[in-house]
Protein backbone atom coordinates (compact mmCIF):
# COMPACT_ATOMS: atom_id res chain seq x y z
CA UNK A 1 -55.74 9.96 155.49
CA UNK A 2 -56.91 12.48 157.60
CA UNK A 3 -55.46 16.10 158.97
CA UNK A 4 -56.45 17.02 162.57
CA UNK A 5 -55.14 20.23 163.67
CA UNK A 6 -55.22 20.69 167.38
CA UNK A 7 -55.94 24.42 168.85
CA UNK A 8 -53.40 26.04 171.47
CA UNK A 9 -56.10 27.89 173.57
CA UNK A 10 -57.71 24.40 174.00
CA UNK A 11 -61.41 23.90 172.48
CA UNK A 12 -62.29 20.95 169.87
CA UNK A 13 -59.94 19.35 167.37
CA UNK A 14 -61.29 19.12 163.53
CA UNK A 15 -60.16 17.15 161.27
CA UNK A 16 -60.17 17.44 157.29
CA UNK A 17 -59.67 14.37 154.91
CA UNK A 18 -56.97 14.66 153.04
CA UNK A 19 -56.83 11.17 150.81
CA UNK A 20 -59.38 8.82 150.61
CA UNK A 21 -59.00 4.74 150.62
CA UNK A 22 -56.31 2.88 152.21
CA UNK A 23 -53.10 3.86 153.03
CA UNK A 24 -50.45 3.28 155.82
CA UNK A 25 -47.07 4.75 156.39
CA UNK A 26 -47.29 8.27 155.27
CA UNK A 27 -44.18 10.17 155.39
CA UNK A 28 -43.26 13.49 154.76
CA UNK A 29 -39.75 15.15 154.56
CA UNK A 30 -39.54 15.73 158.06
CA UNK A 31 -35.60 16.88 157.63
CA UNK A 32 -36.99 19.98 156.30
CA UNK A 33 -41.22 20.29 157.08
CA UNK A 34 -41.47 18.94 160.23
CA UNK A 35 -44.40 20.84 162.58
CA UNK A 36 -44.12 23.14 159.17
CA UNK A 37 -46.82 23.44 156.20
CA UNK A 38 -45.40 20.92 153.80
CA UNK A 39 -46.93 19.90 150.48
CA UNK A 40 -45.97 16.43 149.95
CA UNK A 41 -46.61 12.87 151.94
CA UNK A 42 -45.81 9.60 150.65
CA UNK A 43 -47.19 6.05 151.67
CA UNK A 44 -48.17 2.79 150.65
CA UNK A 45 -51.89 1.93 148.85
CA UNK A 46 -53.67 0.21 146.41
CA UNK A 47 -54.09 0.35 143.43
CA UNK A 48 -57.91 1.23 141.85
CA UNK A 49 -59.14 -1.65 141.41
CA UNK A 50 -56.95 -3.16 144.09
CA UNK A 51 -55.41 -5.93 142.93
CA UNK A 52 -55.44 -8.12 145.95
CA UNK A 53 -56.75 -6.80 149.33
CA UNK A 54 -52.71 -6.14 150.06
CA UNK A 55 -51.12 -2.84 149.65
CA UNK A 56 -49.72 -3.03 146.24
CA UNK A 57 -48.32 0.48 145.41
CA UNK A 58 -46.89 3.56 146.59
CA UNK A 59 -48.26 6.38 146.63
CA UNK A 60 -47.10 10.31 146.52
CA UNK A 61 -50.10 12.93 147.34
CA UNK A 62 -49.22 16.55 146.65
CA UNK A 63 -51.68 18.56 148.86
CA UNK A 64 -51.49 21.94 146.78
CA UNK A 65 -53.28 20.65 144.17
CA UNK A 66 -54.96 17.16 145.05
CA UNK A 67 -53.01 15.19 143.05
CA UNK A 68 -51.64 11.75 143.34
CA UNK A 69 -49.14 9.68 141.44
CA UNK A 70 -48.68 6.19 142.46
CA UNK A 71 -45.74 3.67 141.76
CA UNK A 72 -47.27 0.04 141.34
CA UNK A 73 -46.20 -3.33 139.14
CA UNK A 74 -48.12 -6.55 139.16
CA UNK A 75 -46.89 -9.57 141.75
CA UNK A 76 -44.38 -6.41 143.79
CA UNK A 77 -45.57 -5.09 147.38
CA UNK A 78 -43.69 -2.39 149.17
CA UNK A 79 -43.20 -2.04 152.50
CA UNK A 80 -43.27 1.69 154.40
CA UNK A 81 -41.68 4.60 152.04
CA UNK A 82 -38.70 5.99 153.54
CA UNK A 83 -38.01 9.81 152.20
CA UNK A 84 -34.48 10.89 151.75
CA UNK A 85 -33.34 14.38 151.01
CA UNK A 86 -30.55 14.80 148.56
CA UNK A 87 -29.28 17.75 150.75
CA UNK A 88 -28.77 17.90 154.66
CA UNK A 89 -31.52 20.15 156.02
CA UNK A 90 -31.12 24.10 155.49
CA UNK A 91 -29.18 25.65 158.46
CA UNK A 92 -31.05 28.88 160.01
CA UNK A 93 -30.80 31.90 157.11
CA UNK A 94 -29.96 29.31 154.60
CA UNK A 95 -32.35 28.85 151.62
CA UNK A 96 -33.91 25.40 151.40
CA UNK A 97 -34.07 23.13 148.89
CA UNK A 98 -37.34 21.60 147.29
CA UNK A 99 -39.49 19.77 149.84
CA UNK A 100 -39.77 16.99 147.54
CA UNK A 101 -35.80 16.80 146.39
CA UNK A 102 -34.26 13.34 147.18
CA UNK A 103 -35.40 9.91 146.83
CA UNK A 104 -38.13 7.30 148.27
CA UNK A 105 -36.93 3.82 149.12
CA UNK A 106 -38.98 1.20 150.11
CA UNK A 107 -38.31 -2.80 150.49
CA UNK A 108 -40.31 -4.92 148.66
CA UNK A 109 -41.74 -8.44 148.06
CA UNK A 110 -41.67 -9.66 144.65
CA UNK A 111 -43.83 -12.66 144.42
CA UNK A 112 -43.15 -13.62 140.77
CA UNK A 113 -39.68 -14.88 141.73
CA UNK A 114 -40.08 -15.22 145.62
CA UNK A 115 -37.48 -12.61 146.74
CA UNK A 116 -37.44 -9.41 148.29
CA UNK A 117 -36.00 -6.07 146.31
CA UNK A 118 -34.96 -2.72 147.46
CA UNK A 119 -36.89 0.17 145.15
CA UNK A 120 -34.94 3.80 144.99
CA UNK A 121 -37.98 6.45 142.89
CA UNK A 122 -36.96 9.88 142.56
CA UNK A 123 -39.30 12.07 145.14
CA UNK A 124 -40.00 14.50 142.30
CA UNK A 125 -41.12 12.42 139.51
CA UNK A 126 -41.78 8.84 141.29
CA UNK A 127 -39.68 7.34 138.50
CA UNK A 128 -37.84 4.19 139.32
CA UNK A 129 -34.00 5.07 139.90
CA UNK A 130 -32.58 1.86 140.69
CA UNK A 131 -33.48 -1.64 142.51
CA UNK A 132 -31.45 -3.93 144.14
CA UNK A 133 -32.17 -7.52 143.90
CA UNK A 134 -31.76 -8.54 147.64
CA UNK A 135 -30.48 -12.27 148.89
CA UNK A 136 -33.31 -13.38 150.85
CA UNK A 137 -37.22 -12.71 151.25
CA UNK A 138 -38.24 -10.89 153.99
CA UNK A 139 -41.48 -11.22 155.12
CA UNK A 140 -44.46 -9.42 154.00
CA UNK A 141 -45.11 -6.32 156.21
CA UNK A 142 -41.79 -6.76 157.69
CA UNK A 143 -42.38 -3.56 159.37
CA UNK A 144 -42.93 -3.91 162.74
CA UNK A 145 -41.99 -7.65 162.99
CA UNK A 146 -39.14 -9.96 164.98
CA UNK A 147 -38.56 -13.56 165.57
CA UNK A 148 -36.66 -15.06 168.74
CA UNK A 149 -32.89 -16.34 167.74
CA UNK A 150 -34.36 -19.74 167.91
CA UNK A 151 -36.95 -19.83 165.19
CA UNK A 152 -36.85 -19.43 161.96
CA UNK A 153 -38.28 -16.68 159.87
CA UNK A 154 -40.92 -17.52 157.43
CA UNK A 155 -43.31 -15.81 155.13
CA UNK A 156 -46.32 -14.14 156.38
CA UNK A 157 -47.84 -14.17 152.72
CA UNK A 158 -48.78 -17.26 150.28
């Protein structure tokens, strides 16, 4: 994951790595941060070693200090992390609320019993919350994906 920063008065862009490895879908709180410094992003990895060449966890980076914690289990891969503050975003003169207070979710495919789960991890501490067991399985990397009203869906993943 890389940084570019772009300068106003034209000239070169540079760049500065932020992460290193795969990862896809970062996220910030963009509620509150957006085209502000912010100090957490959240997206979807692997795990070291990797278990499969799939994305198989999710990861939190806090840019302050270089840190990462990262969300995995064995047989479960999420989809895109979607941040959700537990407050609306601050009105102007109000004070804000932590960047990183509210939830992730993220869909998920749980291969050990072939069906699909919703994940809720608290933004702060990336411990599971909640998941919901959901009725079907949706495709692997269902991000991003759509089938015509006359075929059926099927699995993009043994």
């Amino acid at each position: 994951m890389r940084r570019y920063r772009l300068p106003f008065d034209g000239g070169s862009a540079d760049h500065q790595t932020l992460l290193a490895g795969p990862i896809e879908f970062p996220i910030i709180n963009y509620r509150q941060v957006s085209t502000c410094p912010y100090r957490y992003c959240y997206a979807v990895g692997q795990t070291d070693p990797p278990s499969t060449g799939l994305f198989d966890s999710l990861i939190e980076y806090d840019l302050d200090t270089e840190s990462r914690t990262a969300w995995s289990e064995p047989g479960v891969y999420p989809s895109e992390p979607v941040f959700v503050a537990r407050n609306r975003a601050p009105e102007p003169g109000e004070e804000a609320t932590a960047e990183d207070d509210g939830v992730i979710l993220s869909e998920m495919l749980d291969t050990r019993v072939d069906r699909s789960l919703l994940l809720v991890l608290d933004a702060t501490s990336f411990a599971e919350l909640a998941r919901v067991t959901l009725p079907t399985v949706f495709p692997f990397g269902f991000h991003g994906q759509w089938y015509p009203d006359d075929e059926l869906s099927h699995r993009t993943m043994p």
